[in-house]
Every structure is written in C-alpha cells, then in structure tokens.
PDB file of N, CA and C in Angstrom:
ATOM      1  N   UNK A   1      -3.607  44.797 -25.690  1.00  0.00           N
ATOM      2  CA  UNK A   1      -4.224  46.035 -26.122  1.00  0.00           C
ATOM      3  C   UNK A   1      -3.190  46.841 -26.890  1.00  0.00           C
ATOM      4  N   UNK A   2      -3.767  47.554 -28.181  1.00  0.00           N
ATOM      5  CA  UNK A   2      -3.006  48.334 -29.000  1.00  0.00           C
ATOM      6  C   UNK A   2      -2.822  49.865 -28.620  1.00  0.00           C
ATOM      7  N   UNK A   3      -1.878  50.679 -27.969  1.00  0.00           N
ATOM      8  CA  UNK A   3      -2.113  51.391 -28.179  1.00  0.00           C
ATOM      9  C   UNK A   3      -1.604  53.096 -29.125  1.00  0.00           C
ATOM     10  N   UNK A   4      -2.116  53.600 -29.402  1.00  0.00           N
ATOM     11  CA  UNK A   4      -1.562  54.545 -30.556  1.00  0.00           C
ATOM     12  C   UNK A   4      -1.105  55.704 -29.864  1.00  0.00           C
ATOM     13  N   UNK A   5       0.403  55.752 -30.727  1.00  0.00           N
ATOM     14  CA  UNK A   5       1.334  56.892 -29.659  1.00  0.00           C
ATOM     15  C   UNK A   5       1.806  58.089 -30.504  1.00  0.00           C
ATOM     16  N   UNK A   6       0.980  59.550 -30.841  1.00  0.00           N
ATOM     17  CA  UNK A   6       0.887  60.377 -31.876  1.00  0.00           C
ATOM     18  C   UNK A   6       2.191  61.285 -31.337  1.00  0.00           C
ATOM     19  N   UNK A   7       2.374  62.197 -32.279  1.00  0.00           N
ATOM     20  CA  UNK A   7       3.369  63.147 -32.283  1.00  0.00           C
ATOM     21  C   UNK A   7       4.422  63.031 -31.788  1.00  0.00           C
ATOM     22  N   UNK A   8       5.295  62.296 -32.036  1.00  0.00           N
ATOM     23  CA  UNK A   8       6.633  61.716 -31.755  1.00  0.00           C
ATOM     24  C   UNK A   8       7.404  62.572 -32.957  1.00  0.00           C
ATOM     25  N   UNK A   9       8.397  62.394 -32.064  1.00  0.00           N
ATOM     26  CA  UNK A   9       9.715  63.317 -32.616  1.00  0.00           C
ATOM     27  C   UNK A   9      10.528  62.181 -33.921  1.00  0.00           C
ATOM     28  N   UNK A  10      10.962  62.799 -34.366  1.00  0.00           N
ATOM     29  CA  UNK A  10      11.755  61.709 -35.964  1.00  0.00           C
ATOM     30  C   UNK A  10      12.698  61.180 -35.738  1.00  0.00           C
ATOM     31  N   UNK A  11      12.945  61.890 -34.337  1.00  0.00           N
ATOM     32  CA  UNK A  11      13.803  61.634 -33.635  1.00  0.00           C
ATOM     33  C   UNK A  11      13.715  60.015 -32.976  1.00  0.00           C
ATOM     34  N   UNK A  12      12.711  59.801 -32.022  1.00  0.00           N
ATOM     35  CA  UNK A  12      12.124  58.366 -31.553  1.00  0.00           C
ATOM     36  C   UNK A  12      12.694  57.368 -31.600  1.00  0.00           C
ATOM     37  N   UNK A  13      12.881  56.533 -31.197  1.00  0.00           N
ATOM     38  CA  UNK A  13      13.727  55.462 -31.518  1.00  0.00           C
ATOM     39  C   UNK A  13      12.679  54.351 -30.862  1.00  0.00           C
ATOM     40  N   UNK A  14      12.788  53.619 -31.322  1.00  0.00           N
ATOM     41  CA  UNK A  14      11.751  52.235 -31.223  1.00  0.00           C
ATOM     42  C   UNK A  14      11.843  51.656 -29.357  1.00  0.00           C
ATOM     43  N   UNK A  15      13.413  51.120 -29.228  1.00  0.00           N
ATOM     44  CA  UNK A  15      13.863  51.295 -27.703  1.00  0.00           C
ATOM     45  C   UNK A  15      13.529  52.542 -27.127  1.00  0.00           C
ATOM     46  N   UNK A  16      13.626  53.902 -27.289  1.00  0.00           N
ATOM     47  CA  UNK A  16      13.372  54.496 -26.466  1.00  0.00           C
ATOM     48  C   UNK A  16      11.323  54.342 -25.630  1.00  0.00           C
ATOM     49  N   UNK A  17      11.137  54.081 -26.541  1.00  0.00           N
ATOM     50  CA  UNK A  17       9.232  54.106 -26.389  1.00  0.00           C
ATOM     51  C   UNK A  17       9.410  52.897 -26.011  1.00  0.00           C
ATOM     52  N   UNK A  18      10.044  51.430 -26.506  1.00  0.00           N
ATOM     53  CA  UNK A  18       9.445  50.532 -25.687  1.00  0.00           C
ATOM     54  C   UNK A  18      10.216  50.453 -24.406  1.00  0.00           C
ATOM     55  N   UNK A  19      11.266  51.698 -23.545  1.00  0.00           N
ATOM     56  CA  UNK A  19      11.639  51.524 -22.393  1.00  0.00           C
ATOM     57  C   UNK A  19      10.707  52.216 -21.686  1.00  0.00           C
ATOM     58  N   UNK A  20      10.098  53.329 -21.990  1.00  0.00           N
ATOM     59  CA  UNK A  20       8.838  54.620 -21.881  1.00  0.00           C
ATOM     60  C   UNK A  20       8.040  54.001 -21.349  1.00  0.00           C
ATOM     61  N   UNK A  21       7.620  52.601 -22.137  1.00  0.00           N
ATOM     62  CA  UNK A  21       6.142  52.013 -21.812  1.00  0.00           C
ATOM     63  C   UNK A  21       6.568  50.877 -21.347  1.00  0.00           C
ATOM     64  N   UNK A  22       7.418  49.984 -20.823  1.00  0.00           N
ATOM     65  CA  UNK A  22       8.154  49.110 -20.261  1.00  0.00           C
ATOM     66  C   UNK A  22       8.107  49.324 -18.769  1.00  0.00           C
ATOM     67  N   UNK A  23       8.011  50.816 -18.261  1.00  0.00           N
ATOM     68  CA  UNK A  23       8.112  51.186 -17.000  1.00  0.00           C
ATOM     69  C   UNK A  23       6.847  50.991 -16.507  1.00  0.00           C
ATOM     70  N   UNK A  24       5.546  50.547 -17.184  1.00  0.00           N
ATOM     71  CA  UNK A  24       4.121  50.666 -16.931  1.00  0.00           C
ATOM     72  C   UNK A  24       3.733  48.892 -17.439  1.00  0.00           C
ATOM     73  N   UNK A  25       4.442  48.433 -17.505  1.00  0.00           N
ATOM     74  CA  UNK A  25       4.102  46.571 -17.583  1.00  0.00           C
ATOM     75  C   UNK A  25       4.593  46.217 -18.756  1.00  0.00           C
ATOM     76  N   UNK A  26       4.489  45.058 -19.077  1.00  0.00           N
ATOM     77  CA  UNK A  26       5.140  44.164 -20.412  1.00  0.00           C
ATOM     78  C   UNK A  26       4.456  44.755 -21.502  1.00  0.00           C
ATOM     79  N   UNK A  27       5.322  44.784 -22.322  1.00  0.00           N
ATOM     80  CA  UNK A  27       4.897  45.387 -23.557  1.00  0.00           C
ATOM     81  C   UNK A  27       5.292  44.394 -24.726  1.00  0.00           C
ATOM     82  N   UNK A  28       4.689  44.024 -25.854  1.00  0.00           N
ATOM     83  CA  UNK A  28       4.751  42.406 -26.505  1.00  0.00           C
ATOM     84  C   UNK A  28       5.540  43.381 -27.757  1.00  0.00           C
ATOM     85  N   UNK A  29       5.363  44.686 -28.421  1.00  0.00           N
ATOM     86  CA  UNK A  29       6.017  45.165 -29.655  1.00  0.00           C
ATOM     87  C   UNK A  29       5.552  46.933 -29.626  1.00  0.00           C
ATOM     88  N   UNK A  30       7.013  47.257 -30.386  1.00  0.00           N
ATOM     89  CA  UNK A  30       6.517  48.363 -30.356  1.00  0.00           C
ATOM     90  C   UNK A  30       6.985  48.763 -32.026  1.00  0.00           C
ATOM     91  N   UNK A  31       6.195  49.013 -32.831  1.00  0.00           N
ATOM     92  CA  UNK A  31       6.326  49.775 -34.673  1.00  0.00           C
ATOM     93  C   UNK A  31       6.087  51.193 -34.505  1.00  0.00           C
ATOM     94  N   UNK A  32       7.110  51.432 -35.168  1.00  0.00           N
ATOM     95  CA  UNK A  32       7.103  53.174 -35.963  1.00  0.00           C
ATOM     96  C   UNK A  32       7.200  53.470 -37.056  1.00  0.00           C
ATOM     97  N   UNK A  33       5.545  53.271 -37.934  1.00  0.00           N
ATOM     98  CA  UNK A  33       5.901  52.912 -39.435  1.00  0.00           C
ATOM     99  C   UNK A  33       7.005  54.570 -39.723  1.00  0.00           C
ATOM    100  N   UNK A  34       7.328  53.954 -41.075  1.00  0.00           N
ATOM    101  CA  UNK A  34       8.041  54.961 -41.499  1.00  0.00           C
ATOM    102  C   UNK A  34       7.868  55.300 -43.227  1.00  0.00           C
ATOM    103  N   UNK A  35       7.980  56.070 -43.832  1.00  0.00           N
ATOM    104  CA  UNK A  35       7.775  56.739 -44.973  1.00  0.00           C
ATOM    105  C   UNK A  35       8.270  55.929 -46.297  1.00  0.00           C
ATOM    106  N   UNK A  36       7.692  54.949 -47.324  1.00  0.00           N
ATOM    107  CA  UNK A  36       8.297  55.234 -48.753  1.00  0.00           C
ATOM    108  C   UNK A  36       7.884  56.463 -49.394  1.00  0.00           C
ATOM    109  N   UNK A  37       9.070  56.674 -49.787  1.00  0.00           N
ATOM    110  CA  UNK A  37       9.310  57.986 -50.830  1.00  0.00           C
ATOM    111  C   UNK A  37       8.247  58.605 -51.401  1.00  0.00           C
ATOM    112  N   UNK A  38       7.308  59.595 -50.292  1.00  0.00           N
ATOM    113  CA  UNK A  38       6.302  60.266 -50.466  1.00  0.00           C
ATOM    114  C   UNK A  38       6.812  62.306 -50.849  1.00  0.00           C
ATOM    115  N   UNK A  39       6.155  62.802 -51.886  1.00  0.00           N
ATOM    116  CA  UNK A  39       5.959  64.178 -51.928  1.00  0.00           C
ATOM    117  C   UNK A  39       7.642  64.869 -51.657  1.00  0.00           C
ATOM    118  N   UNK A  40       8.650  64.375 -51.562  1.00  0.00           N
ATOM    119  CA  UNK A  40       9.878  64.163 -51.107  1.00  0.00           C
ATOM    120  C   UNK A  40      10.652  64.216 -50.235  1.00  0.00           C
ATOM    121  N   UNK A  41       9.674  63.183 -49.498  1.00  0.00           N
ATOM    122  CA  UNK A  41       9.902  62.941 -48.032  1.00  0.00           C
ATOM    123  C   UNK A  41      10.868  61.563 -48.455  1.00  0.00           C
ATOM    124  N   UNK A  42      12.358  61.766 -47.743  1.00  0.00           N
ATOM    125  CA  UNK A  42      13.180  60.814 -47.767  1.00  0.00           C
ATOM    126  C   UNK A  42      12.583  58.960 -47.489  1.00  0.00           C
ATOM    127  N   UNK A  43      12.570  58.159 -48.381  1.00  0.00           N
ATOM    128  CA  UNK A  43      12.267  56.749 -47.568  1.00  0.00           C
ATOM    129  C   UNK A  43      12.693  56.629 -46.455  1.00  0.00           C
ATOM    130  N   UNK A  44      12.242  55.832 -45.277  1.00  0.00           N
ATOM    131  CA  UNK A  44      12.697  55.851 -44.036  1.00  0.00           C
ATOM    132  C   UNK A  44      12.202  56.624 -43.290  1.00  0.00           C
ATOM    133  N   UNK A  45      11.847  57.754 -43.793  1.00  0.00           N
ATOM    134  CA  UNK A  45      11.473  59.048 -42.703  1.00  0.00           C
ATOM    135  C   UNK A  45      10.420  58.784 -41.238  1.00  0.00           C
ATOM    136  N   UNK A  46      10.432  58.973 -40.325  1.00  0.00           N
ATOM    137  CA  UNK A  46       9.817  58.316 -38.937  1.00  0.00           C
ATOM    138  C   UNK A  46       8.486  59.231 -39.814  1.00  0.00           C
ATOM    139  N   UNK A  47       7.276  58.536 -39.181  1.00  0.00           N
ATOM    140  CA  UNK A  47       5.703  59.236 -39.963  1.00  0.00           C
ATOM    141  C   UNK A  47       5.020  60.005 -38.518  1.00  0.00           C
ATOM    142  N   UNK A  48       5.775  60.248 -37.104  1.00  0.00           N
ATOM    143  CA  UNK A  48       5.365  61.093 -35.946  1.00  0.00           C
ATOM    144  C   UNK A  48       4.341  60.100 -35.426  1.00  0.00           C
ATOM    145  N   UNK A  49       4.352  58.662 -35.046  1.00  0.00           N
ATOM    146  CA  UNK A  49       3.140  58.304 -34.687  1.00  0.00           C
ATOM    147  C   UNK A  49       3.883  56.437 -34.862  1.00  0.00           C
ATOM    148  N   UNK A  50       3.169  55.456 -33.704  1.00  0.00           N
ATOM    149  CA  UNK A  50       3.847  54.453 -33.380  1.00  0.00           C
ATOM    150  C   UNK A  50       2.521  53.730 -32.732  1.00  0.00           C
ATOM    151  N   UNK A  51       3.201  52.478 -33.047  1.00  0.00           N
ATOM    152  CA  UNK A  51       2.111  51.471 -31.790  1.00  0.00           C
ATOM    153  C   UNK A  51       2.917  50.558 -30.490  1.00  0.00           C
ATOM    154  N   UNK A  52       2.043  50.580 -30.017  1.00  0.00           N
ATOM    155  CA  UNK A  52       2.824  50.117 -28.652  1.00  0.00           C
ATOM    156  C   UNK A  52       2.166  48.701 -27.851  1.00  0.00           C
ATOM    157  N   UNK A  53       2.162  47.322 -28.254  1.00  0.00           N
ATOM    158  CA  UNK A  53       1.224  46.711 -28.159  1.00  0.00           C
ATOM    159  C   UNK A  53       1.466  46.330 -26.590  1.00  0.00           C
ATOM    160  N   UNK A  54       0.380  45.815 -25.557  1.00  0.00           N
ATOM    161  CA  UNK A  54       1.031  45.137 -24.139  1.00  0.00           C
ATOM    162  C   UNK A  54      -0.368  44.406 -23.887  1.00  0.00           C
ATOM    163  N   UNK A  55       0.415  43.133 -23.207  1.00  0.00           N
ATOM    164  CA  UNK A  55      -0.857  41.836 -23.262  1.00  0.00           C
ATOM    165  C   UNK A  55      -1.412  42.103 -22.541  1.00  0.00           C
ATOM    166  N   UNK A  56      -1.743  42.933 -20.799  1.00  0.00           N
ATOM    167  CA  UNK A  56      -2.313  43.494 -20.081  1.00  0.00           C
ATOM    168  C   UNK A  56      -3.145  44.500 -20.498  1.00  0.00           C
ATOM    169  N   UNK A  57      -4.708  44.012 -20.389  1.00  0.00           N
ATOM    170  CA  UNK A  57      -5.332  45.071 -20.381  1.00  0.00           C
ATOM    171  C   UNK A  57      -5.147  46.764 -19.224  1.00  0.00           C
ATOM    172  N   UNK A  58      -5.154  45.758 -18.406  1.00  0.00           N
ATOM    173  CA  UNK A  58      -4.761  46.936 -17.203  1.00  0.00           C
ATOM    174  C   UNK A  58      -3.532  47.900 -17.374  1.00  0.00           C
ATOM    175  N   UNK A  59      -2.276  47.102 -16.813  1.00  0.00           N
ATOM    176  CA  UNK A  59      -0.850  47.498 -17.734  1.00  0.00           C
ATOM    177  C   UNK A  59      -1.058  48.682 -18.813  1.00  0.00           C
ATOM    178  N   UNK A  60      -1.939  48.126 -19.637  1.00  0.00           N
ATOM    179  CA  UNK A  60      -2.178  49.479 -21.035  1.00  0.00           C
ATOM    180  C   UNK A  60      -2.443  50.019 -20.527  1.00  0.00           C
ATOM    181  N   UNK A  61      -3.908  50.142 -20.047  1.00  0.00           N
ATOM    182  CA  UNK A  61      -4.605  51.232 -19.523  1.00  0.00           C
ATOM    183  C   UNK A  61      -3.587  52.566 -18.126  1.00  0.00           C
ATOM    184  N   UNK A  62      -2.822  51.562 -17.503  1.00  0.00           N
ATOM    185  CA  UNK A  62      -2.328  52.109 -16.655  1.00  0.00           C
ATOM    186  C   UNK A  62      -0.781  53.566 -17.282  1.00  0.00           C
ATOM    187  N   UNK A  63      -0.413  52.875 -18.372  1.00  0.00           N
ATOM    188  CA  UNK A  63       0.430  53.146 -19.349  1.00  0.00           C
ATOM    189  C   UNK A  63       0.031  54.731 -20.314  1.00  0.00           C
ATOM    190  N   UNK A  64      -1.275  54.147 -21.274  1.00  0.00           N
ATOM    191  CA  UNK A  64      -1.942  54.919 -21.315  1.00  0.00           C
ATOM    192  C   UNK A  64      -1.949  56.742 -20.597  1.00  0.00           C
ATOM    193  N   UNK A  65      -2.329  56.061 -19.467  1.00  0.00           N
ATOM    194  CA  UNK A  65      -2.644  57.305 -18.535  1.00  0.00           C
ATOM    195  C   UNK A  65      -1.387  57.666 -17.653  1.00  0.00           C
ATOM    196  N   UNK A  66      -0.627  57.306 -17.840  1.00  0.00           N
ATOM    197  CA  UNK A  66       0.670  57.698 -17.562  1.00  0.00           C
ATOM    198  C   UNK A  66       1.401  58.336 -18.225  1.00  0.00           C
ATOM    199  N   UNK A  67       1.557  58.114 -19.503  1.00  0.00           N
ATOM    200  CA  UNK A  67       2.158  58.805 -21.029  1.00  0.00           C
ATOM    201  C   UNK A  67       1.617  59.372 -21.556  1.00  0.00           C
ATOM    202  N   UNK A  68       0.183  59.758 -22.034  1.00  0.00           N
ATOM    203  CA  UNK A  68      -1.228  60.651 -21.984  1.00  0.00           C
ATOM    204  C   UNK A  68       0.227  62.055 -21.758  1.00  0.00           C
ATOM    205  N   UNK A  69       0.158  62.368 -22.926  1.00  0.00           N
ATOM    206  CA  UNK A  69       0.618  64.342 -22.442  1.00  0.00           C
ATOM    207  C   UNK A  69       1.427  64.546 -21.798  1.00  0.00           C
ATOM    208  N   UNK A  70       2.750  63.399 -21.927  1.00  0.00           N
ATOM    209  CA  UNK A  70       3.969  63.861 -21.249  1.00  0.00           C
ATOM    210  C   UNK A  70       5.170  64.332 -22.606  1.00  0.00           C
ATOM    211  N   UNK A  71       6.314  65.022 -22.246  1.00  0.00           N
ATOM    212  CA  UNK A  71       7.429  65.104 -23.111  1.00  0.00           C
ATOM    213  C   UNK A  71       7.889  63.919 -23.123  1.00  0.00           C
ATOM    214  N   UNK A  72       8.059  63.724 -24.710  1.00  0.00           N
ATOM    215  CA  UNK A  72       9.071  62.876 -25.272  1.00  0.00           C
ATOM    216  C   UNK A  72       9.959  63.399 -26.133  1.00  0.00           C
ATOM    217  N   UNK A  73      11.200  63.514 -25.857  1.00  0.00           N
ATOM    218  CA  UNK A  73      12.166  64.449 -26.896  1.00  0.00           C
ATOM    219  C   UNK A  73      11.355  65.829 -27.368  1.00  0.00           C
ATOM    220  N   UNK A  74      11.055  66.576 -25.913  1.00  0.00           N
ATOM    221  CA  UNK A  74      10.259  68.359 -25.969  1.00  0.00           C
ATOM    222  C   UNK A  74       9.076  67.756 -26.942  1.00  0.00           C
ATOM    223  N   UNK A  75       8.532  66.758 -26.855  1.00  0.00           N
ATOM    224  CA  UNK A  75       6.764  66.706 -27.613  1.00  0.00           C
ATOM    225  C   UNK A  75       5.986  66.520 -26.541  1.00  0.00           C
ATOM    226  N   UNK A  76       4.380  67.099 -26.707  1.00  0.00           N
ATOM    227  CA  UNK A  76       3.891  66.452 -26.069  1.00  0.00           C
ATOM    228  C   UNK A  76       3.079  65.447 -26.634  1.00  0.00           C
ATOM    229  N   UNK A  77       3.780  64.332 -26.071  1.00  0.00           N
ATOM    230  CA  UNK A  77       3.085  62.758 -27.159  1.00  0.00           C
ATOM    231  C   UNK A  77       1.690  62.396 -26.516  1.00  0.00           C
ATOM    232  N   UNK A  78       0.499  62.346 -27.189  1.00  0.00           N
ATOM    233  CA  UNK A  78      -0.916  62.062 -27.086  1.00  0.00           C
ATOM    234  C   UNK A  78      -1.107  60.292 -27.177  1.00  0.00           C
ATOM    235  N   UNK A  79      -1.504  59.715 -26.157  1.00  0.00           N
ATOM    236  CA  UNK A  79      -1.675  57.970 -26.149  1.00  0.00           C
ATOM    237  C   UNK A  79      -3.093  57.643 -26.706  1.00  0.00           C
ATOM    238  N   UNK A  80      -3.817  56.999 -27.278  1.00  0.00           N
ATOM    239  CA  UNK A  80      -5.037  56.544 -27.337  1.00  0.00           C
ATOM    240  C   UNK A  80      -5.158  55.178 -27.769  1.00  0.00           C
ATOM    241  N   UNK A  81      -5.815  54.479 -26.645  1.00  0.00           N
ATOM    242  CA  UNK A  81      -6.425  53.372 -27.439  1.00  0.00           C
ATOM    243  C   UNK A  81      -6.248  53.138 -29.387  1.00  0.00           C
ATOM    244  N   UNK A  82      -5.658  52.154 -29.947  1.00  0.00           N
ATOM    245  CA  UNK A  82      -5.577  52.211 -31.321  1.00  0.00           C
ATOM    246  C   UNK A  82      -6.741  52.004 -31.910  1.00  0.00           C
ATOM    247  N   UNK A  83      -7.450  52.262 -32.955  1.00  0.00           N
ATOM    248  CA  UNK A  83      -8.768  51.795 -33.949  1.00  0.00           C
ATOM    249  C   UNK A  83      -8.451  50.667 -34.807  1.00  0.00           C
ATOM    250  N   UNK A  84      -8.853  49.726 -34.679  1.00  0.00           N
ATOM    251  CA  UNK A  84      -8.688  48.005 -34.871  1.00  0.00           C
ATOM    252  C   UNK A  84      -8.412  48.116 -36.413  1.00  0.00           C
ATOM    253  N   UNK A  85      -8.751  49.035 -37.233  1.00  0.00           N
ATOM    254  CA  UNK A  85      -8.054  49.685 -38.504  1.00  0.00           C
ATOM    255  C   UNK A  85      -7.197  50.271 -38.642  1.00  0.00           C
ATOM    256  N   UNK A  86      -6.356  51.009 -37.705  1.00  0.00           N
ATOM    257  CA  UNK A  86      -4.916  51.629 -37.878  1.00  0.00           C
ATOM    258  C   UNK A  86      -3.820  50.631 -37.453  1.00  0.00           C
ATOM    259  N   UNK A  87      -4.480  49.634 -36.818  1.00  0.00           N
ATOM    260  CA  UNK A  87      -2.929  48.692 -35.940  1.00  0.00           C
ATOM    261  C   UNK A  87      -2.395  47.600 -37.027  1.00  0.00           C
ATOM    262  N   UNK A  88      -1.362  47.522 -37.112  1.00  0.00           N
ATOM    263  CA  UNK A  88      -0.428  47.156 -38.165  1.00  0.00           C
ATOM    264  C   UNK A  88      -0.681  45.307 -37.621  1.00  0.00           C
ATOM    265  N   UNK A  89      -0.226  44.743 -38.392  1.00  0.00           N
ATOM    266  CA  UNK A  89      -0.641  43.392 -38.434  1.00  0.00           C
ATOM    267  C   UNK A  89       0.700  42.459 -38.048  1.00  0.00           C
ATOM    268  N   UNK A  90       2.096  43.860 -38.318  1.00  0.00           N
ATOM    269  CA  UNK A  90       3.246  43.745 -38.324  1.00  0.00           C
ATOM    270  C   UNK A  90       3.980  43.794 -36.812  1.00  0.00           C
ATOM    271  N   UNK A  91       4.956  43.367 -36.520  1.00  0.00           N
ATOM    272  CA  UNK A  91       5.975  44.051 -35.411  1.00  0.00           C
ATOM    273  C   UNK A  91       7.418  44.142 -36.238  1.00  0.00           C
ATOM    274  N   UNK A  92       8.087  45.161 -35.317  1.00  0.00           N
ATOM    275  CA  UNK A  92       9.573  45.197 -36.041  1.00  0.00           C
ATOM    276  C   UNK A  92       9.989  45.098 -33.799  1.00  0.00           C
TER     277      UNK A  92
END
C-alpha cells in the first residue's frame, strides 16, 4: 500500500521518514520528489510531500494512523492513502 505523506519540512530527509514509518512495519521505499527549476525555485528543492510504500496492508494502515497529525521537524504531517495517479512508478 502507497501511502501519501503531505507537508513535510524541506528539511525531511528520505531516512528520517523511512525510520518514522519503519517503527509501524516494513516499509519497501520511501520518494520525496523534488523540484526542476520551477518559477525560481532552486532544482532539487524538497516539493513538502513524499510516498511511503509498505507491503502490509495492515502495517500501512496501522502506520497511517499512527503518523496521521503528528510533528515532523514542528509540521504537522497529514498521511493518506495515495490516489493510484499520484504514486510515482519510481523509488530512490
């Protein structure tokens, strides 16, 4: 199950979220697309928003509702189920 992890800090670091969601079952990848050179937003720039994939349906779900509206680096990061159109096809 994919799930989508909004308002993240630019801060974020790929390890930090997949240790976040690591504590709630196996997690298979975690992407934080990031910015080409938009409006003059530096390339690279983190885009506040990540996927977090884990082969457990349950695991997710349990994950999910665990990370659901907690601080991550002073945010409060929002979890949802991903839309089978936003999930990247990619892992890094």
């Amino acid at each position: 199950m994919t799930l989508y992890v909004s308002n993240l800090s630019s801060e974020t670091t790929r390890e930090e979220l997949l240790k976040a969601f690591q504590a709630h079952g196996e997690v298979e990848s975690v992407t934080l697309p990031a910015d080409r050179m938009k409006g003059g937003v530096p390339a690279g720039a983190r885009r506040g928003y990540g996927f977090v994939v884990m082969r457990d349906r349950v695991e997710a779900r349990a994950a999910l509702k665990a990370m659901d509206g907690t601080s991550f680096h002073g945010r409060a990061v929002s979890v949802r189920v991903a839309n089978p159109k936003w999930t990247p096809t990619y892992s890094n």
